[in-house]
Protein backbone atom coordinates (compact mmCIF):
# COMPACT_ATOMS: atom_id res chain seq x y z
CA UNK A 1 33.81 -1.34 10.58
CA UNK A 2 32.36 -4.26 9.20
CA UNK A 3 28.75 -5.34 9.49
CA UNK A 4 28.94 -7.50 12.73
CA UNK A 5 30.36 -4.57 14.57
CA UNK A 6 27.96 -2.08 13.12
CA UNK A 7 25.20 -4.70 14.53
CA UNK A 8 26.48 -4.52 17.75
CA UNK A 9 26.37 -0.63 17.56
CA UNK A 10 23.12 -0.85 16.48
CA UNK A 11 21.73 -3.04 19.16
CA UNK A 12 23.22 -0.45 21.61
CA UNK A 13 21.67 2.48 19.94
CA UNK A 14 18.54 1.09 18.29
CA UNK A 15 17.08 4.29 17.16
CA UNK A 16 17.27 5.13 13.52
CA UNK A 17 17.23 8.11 11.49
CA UNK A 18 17.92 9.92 8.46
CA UNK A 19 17.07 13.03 8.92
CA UNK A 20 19.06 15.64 10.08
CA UNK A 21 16.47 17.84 11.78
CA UNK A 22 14.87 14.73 13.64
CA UNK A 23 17.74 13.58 15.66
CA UNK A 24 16.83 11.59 19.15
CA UNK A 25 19.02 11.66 21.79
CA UNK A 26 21.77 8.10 21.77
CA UNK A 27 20.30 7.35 17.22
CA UNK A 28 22.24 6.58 14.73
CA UNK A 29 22.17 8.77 11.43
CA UNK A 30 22.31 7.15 7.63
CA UNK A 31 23.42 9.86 5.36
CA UNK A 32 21.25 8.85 2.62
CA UNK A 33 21.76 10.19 -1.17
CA UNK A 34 19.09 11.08 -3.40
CA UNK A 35 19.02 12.89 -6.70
CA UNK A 36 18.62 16.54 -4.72
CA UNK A 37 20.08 15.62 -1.27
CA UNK A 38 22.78 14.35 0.39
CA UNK A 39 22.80 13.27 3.46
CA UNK A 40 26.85 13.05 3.89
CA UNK A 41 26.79 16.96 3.54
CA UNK A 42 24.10 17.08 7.02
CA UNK A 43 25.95 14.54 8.99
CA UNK A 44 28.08 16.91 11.39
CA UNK A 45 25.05 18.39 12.13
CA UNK A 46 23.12 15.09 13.14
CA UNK A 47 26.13 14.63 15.62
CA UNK A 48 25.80 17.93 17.07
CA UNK A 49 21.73 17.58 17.30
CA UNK A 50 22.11 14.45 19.38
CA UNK A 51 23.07 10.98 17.20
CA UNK A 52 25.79 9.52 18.82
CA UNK A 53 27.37 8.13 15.33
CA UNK A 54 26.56 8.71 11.87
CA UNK A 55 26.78 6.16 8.77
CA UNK A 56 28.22 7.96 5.85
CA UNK A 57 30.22 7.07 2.14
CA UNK A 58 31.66 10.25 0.57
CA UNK A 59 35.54 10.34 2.45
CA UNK A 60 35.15 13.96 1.78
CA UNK A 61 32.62 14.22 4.52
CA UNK A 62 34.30 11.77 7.40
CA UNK A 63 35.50 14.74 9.56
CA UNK A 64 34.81 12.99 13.21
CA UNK A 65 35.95 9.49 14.50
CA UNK A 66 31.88 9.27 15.28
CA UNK A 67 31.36 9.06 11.53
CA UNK A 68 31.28 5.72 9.84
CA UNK A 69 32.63 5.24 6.39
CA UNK A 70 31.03 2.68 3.80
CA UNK A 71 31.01 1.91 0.54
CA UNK A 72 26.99 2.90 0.34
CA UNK A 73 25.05 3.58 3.43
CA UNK A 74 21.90 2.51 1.62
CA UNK A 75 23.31 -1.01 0.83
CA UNK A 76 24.73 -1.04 4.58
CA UNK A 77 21.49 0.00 5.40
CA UNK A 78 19.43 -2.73 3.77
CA UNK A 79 22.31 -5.33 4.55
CA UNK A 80 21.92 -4.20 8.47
CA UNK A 81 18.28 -4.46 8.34
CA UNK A 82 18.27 -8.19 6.82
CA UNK A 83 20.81 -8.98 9.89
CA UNK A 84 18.76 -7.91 12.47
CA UNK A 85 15.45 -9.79 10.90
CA UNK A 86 17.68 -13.06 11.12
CA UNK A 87 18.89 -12.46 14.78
CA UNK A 88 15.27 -12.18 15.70
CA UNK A 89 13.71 -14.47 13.74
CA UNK A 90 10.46 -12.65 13.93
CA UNK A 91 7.55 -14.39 11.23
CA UNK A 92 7.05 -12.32 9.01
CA UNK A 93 4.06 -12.13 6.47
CA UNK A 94 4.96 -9.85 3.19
CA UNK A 95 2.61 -8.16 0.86
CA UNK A 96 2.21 -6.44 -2.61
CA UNK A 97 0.01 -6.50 -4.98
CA UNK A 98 -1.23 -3.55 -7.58
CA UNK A 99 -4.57 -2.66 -5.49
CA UNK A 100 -5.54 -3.31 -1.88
CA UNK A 101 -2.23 -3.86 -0.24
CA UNK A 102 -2.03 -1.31 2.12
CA UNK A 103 -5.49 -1.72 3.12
CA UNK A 104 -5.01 -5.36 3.54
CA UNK A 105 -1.65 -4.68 5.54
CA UNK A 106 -3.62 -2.44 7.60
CA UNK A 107 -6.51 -4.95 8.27
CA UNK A 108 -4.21 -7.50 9.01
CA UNK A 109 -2.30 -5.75 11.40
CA UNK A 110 -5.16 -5.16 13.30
CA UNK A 111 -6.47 -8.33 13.30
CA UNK A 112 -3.02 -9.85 14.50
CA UNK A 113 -3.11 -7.03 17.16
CA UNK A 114 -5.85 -8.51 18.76
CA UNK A 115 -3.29 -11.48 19.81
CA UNK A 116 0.08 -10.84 19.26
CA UNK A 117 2.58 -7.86 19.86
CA UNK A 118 2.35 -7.19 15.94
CA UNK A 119 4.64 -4.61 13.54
CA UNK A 120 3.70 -3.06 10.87
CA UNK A 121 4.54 -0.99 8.04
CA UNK A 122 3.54 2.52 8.59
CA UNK A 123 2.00 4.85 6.03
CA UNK A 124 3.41 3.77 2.74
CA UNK A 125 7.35 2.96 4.07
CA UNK A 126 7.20 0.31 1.22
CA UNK A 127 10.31 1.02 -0.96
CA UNK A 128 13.83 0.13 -1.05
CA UNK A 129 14.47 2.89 2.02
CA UNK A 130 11.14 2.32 4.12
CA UNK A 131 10.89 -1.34 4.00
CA UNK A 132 14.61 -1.25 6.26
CA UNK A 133 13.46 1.33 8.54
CA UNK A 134 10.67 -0.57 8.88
CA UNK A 135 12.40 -3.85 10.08
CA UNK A 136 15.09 -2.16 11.78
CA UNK A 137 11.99 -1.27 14.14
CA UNK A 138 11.80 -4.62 15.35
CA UNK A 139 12.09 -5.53 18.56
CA UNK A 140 12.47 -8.87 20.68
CA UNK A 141 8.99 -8.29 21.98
CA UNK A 142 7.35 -8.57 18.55
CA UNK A 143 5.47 -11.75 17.77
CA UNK A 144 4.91 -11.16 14.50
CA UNK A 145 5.37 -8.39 11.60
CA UNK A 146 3.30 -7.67 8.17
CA UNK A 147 5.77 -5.67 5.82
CA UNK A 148 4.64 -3.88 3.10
CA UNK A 149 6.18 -3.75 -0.29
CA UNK A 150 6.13 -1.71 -3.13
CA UNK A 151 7.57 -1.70 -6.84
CA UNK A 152 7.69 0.63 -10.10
CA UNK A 153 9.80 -1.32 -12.21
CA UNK A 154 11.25 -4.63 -12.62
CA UNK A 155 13.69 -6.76 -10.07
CA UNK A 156 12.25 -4.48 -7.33
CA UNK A 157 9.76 -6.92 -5.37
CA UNK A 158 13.44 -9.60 -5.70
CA UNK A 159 15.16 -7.39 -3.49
CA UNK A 160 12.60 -6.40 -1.37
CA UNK A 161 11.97 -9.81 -0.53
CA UNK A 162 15.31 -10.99 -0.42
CA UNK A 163 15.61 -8.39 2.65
CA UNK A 164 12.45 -9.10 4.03
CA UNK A 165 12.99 -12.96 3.79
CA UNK A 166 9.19 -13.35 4.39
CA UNK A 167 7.97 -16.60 6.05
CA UNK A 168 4.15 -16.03 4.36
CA UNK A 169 3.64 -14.34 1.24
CA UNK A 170 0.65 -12.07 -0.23
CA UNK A 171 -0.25 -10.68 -3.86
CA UNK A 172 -3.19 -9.09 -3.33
CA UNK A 173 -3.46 -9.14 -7.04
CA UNK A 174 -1.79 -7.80 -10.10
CA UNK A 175 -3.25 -4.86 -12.30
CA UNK A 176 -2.16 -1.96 -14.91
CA UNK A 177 0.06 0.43 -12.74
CA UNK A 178 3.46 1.99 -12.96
CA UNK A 179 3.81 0.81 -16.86
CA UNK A 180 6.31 3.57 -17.42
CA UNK A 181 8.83 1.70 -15.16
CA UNK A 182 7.43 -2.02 -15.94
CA UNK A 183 7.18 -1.65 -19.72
CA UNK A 184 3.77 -3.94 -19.67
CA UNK A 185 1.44 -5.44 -17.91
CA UNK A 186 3.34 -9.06 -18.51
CA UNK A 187 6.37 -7.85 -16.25
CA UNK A 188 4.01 -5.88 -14.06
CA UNK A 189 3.04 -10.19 -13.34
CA UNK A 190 6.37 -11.24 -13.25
CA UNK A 191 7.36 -8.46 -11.01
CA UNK A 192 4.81 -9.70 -8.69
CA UNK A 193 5.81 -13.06 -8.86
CA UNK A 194 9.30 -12.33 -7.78
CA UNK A 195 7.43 -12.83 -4.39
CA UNK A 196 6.54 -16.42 -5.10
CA UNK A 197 10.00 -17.30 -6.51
CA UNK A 198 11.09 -16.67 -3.30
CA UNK A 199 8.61 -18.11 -1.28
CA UNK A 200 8.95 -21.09 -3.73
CA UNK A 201 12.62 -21.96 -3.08
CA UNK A 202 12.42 -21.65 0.74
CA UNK A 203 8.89 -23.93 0.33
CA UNK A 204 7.24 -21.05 2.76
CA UNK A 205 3.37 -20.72 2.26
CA UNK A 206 1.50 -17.89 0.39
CA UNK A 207 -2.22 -16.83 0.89
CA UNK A 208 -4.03 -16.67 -2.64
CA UNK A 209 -7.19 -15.20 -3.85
CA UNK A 210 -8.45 -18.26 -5.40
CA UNK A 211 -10.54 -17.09 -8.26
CA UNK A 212 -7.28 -14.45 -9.85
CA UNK A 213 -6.17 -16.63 -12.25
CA UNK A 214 -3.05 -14.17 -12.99
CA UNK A 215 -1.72 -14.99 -9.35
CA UNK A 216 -3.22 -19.15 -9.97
CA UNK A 217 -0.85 -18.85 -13.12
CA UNK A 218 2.23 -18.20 -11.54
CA UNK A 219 1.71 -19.94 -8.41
CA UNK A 220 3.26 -23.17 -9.11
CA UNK A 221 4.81 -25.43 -6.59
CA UNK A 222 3.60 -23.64 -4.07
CA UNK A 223 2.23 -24.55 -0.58
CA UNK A 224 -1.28 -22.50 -0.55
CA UNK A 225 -3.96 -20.87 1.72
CA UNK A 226 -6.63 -20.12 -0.58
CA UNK A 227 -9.73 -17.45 0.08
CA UNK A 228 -12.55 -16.70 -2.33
CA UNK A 229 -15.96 -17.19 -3.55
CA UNK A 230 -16.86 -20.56 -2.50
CA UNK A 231 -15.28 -23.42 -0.67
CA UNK A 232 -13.76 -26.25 -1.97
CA UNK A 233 -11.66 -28.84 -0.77
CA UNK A 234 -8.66 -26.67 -1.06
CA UNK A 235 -10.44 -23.25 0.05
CA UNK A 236 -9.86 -22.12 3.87
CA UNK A 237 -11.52 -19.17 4.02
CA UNK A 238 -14.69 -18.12 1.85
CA UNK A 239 -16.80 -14.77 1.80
CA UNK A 240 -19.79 -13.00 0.23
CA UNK A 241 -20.95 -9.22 0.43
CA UNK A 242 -24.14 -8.90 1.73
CA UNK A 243 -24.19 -5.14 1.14
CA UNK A 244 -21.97 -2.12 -0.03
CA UNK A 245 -23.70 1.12 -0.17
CA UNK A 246 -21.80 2.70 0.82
CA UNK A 247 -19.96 0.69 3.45
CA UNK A 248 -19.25 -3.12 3.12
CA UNK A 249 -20.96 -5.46 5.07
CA UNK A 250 -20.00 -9.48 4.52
CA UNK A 251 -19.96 -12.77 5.40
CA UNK A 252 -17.27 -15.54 5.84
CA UNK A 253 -16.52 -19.07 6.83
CA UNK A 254 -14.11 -22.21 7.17
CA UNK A 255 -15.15 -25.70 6.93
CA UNK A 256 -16.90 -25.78 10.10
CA UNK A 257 -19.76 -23.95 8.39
CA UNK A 258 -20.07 -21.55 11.36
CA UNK A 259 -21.25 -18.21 9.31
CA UNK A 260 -19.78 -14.69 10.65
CA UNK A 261 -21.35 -11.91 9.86
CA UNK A 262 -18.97 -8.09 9.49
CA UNK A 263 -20.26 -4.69 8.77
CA UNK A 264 -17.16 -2.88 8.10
CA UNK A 265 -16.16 0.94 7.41
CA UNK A 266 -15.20 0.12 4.21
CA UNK A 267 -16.45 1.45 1.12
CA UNK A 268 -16.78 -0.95 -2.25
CA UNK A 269 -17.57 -4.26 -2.67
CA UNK A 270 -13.50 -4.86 -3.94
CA UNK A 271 -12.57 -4.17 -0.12
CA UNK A 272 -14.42 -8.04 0.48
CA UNK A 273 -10.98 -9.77 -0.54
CA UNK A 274 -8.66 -7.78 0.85
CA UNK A 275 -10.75 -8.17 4.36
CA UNK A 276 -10.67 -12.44 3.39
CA UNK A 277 -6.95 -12.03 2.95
CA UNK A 278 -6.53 -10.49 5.93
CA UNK A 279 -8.94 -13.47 8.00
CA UNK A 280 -7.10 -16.24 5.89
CA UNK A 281 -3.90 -14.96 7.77
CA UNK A 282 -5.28 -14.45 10.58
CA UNK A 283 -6.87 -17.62 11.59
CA UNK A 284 -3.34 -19.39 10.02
CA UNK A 285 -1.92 -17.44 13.14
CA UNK A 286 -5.16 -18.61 15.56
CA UNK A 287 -6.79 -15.34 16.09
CA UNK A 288 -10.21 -16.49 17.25
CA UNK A 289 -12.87 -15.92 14.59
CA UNK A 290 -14.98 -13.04 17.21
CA UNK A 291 -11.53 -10.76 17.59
CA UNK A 292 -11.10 -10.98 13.75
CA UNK A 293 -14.73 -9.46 13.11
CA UNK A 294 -14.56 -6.87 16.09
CA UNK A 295 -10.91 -5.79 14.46
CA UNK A 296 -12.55 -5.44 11.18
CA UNK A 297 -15.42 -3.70 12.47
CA UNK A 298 -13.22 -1.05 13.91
CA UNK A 299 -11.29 -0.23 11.18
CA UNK A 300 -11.45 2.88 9.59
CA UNK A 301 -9.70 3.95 6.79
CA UNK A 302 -7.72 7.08 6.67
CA UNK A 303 -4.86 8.65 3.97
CA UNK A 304 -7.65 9.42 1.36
CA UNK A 305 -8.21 5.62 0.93
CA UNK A 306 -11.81 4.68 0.18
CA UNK A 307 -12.44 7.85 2.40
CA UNK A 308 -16.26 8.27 3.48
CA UNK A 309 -16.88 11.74 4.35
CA UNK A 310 -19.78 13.69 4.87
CA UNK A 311 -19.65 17.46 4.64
CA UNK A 312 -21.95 20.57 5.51
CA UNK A 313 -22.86 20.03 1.50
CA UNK A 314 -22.35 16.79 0.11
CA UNK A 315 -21.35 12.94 0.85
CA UNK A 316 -17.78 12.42 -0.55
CA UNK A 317 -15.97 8.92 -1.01
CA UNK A 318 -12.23 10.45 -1.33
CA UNK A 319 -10.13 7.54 -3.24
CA UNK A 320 -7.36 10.21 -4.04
CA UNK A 321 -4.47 8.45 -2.60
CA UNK A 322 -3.54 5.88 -5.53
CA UNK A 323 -5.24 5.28 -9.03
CA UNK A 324 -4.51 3.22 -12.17
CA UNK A 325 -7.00 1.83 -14.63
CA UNK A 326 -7.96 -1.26 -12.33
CA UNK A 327 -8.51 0.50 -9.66
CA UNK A 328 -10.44 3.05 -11.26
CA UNK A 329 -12.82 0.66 -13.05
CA UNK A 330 -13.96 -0.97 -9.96
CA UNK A 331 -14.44 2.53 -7.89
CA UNK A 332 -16.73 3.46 -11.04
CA UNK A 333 -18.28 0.23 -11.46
CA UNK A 334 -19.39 0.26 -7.26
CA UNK A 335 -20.21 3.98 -7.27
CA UNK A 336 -22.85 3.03 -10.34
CA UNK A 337 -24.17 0.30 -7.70
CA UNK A 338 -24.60 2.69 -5.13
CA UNK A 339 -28.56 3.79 -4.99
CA UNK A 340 -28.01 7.16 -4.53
CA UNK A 341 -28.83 10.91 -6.34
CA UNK A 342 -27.84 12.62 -7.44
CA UNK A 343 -24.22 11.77 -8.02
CA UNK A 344 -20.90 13.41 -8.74
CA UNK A 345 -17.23 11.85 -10.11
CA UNK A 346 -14.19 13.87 -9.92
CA UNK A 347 -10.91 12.25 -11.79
CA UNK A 348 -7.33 12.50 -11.71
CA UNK A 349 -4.91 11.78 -14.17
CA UNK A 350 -3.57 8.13 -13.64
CA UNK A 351 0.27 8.25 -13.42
CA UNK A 352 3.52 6.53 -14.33
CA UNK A 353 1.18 4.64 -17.22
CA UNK A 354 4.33 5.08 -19.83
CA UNK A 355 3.15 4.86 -23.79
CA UNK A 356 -0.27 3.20 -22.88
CA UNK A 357 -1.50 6.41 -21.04
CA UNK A 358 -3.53 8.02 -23.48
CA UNK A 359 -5.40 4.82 -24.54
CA UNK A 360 -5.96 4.02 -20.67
CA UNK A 361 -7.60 6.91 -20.12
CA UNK A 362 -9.81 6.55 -23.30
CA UNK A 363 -10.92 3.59 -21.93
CA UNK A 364 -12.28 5.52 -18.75
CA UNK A 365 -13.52 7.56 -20.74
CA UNK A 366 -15.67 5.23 -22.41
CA UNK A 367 -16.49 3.56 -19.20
CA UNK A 368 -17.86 7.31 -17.86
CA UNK A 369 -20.23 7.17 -20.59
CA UNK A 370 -22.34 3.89 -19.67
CA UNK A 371 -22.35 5.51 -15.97
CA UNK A 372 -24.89 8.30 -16.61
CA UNK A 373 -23.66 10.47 -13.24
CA UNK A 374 -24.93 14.01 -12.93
CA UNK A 375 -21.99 15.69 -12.90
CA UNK A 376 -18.19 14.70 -14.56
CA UNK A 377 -15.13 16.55 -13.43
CA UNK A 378 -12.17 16.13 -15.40
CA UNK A 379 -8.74 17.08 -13.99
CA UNK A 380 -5.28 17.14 -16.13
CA UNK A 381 -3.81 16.94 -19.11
CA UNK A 382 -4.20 13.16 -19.87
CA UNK A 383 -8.00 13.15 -18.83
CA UNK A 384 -9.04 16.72 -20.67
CA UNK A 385 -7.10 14.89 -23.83
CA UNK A 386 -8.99 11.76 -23.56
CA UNK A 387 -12.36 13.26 -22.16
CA UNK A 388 -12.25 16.79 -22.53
CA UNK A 389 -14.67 17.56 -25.11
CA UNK A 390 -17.10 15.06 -23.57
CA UNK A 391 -17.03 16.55 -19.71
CA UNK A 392 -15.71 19.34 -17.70
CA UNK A 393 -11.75 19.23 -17.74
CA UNK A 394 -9.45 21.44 -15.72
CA UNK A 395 -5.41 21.56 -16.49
CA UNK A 396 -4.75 21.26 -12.52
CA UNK A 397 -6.32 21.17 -9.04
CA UNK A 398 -5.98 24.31 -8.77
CA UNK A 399 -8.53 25.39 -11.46
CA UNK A 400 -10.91 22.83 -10.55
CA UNK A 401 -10.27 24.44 -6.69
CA UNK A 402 -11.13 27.75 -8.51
CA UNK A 403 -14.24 26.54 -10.38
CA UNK A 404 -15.69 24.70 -7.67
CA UNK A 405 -15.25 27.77 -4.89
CA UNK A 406 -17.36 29.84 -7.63
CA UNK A 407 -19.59 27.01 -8.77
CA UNK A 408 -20.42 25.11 -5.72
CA UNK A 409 -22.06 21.76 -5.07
CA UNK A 410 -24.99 20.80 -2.99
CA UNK A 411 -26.50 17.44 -2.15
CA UNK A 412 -24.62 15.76 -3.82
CA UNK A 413 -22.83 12.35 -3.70
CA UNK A 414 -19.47 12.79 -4.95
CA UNK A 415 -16.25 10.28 -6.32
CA UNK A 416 -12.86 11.88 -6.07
CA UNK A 417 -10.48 9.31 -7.85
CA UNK A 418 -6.71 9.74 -8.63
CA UNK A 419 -2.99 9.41 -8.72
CA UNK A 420 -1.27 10.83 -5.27
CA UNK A 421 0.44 13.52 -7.57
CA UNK A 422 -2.69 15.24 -8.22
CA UNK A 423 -3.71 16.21 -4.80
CA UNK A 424 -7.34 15.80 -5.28
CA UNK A 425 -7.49 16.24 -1.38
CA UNK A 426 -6.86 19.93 -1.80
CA UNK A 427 -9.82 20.16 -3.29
CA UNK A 428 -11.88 18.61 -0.26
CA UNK A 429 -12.90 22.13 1.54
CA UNK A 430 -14.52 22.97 -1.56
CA UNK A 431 -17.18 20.20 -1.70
């Protein structure tokens, strides 16, 4: 069957899955591979649980004339997906960025929402499998759609976009995560950047953060929508934080001078560009200026994202879903800011930082020291290593679980900061 004709299925049966337990009556199952599945082995039983074909590429495993051979069901996958975005034709903004993107995603979405039938990426479907899924959920009654995309090493963001085929493009910005895979902070850029490449040689538009002269660098040639500090001739949007203790509350305006004023549910200063981001794009698409602030307003984070969460005992910020040493300067640097006591910081271990791990930590280390909070917690290897000696270090969340069930806090207000892999959530009943 060759793609056209697997289109056609598709557009008959335009329910997707890949998973063998979650099979909806008249879907189509991918067999997908991955280094401890495979989903050839599960696709008899997708039939049987109510998918009318299923997509498979071991021969081996082609035991019904409802199964669909091909050479890679992940490449037919992808290819399918980029098919059906040309059919439709839907405009489509794309963003990634080190920090900030799904928030920004998020924020835009809503803001869009307010206007337009609008798509999004859910959760973090950002990666060579979820970024597919995630267009294959178009629909002909979709204005518009903000895709979300994700990268680890280099040549990633190339392909993403080359399926997405954005028609805007956003870098939030570009920081010191997933070294292992990227090798340095110089490809982490360039990684980035694949983005503009692309947006370059169709001569689409990006939105920039005016004042990141990492994304100014490599931005070349490009049609621009600027936001930042202050306008200038070329600036479209421009913002200020009022206040952010704990949540954000800002200002922005265009040209016309007319000032808006947002209190969001955001916590940190940082969150004031992804919100201008999010306003550049939206007044490009002519969402009034009073349904942007109202959408912003109502936003409230969730997935351990800038988290604000009060308990019987303390106040918690919970920033546990992603971490890398950008990110974690800047949650330090506003939870210093914040005119509270007493206060509390509870690290992860930043992960996938590759040979520059140790020394990355250090640094936080070092920053922890100029912070003077009341109490440092200090969980896994890489922190206790760096930081051990210094503060309170704990081999896993579990330990720190144990400690903190026998050594309770009270009245405090507490920072929990780290990679995804550490689970730092767990340890939210305790506090």
């Amino acid at each position: 069957m060759n793609l056209d004709d697997l289109y056609a299925l598709f557009r008959k049966h335009p329910c997707i899955t890949t998973d063998s337990r979650n099979c909806p009556p008249d879907s189509l199952f991918f067999a997908l591979k991955g280094d401890t599945f495979d989903g050839n082995r599960f696709a008899a039983q997708a039939l049987e649980s109510g998918c009318t074909y299923a997509i498979v590429d071991n021969p081996a495993e082609q035991k019904s004339d409802r199964m669909i051979l091909t050479d890679s069901v992940l490449g037919t996958l992808q290819r399918l997906a980029t098919l059906h975005r040309r059919k439709l034709g839907t405009p489509i903004i794309g963003i990634t960025g080190t920090n900030g993107k799904t928030t920004t995603k998020e924020l835009l979405a809503t803001i869009l929402s307010e206007k337009y039938k609008t798509l999004h990426t859910l959760g973090n479907y950002n990666n060579p499998i979820g970024v597919p899924l995630t267009l294959l959920r178009l629909t002909d009654e979709h204005d518009v759609a903000v895709i979300e995309m994700g990268a680890n090493h280099p040549g990633e963001i190339r392909a993403l976009t080359q399926l997405v085929q954005p028609d805007y493009g956003l870098i939030t910005n570009v920081g010191q995560a997933h070294l292992e895979g990227f090798g340095s902070f110089e490809n982490v850029v360039r990684t980035k950047g694949e983005l503009y490449d692309f947006m370059r040689a169709g001569r689409k538009k990006i939105f920039i953060h005016q004042e990141n002269e990492w994304l100014q660098g490599i931005a070349h040639g490009l049609e621009k929508i600027a936001y930042g500090r202050e306008m200038h001739d070329d600036t479209f949007v421009a913002g200020r934080v009022i206040a952010s203790h704990p949540f954000l509350s800002f200002q922005w305006w265009q040209k016309d001078g007319y000032l808006h004023t947002v209190n969001t549910q955001l916590v940190g200063d940082y969150n004031l560009w992804n919100a201008l981001a999010a306003i550049a794009a939206g007044r490009t698409f002519d969402v009034p200026a009073e349904k942007i602030n109202r959408a912003i307003a109502g936003y409230m984070p969730t997935n351990n994202r800038s988290q604000w969460k009060k308990t019987a005992h303390n106040t918690l910020i919970i920033d546990a879903y992603n971490a890398n040493p950008s990110s974690m300067r800047v949650a330090l640097e506003n939870f210093v800011a914040w005119d509270v006591a007493p206060k509390a910081v509870i690290l992860g271990d930043m992960r996938e930082l590759g040979k520059e791990s140790q020394a990355l930590h250090a640094d936080v280390i070092e920053q922890l020291k100029t912070c003077h909070f009341d109490k440092v917690f200090l969980c896994g290897e890489q922190f206790m290593t760096a930081g051990g000696k210094t503060y309170d270090g704990f081999p896993s969340v579990e330990a720190l679980e144990a400690y903190l069930t026998t050594n309770p806090l009270h009245g405090y207000h507490i920072l929990i900061k780290g990679s995804h892999g550490m689970h730092l959530e767990k340890i939210v009943e305790r506090l």
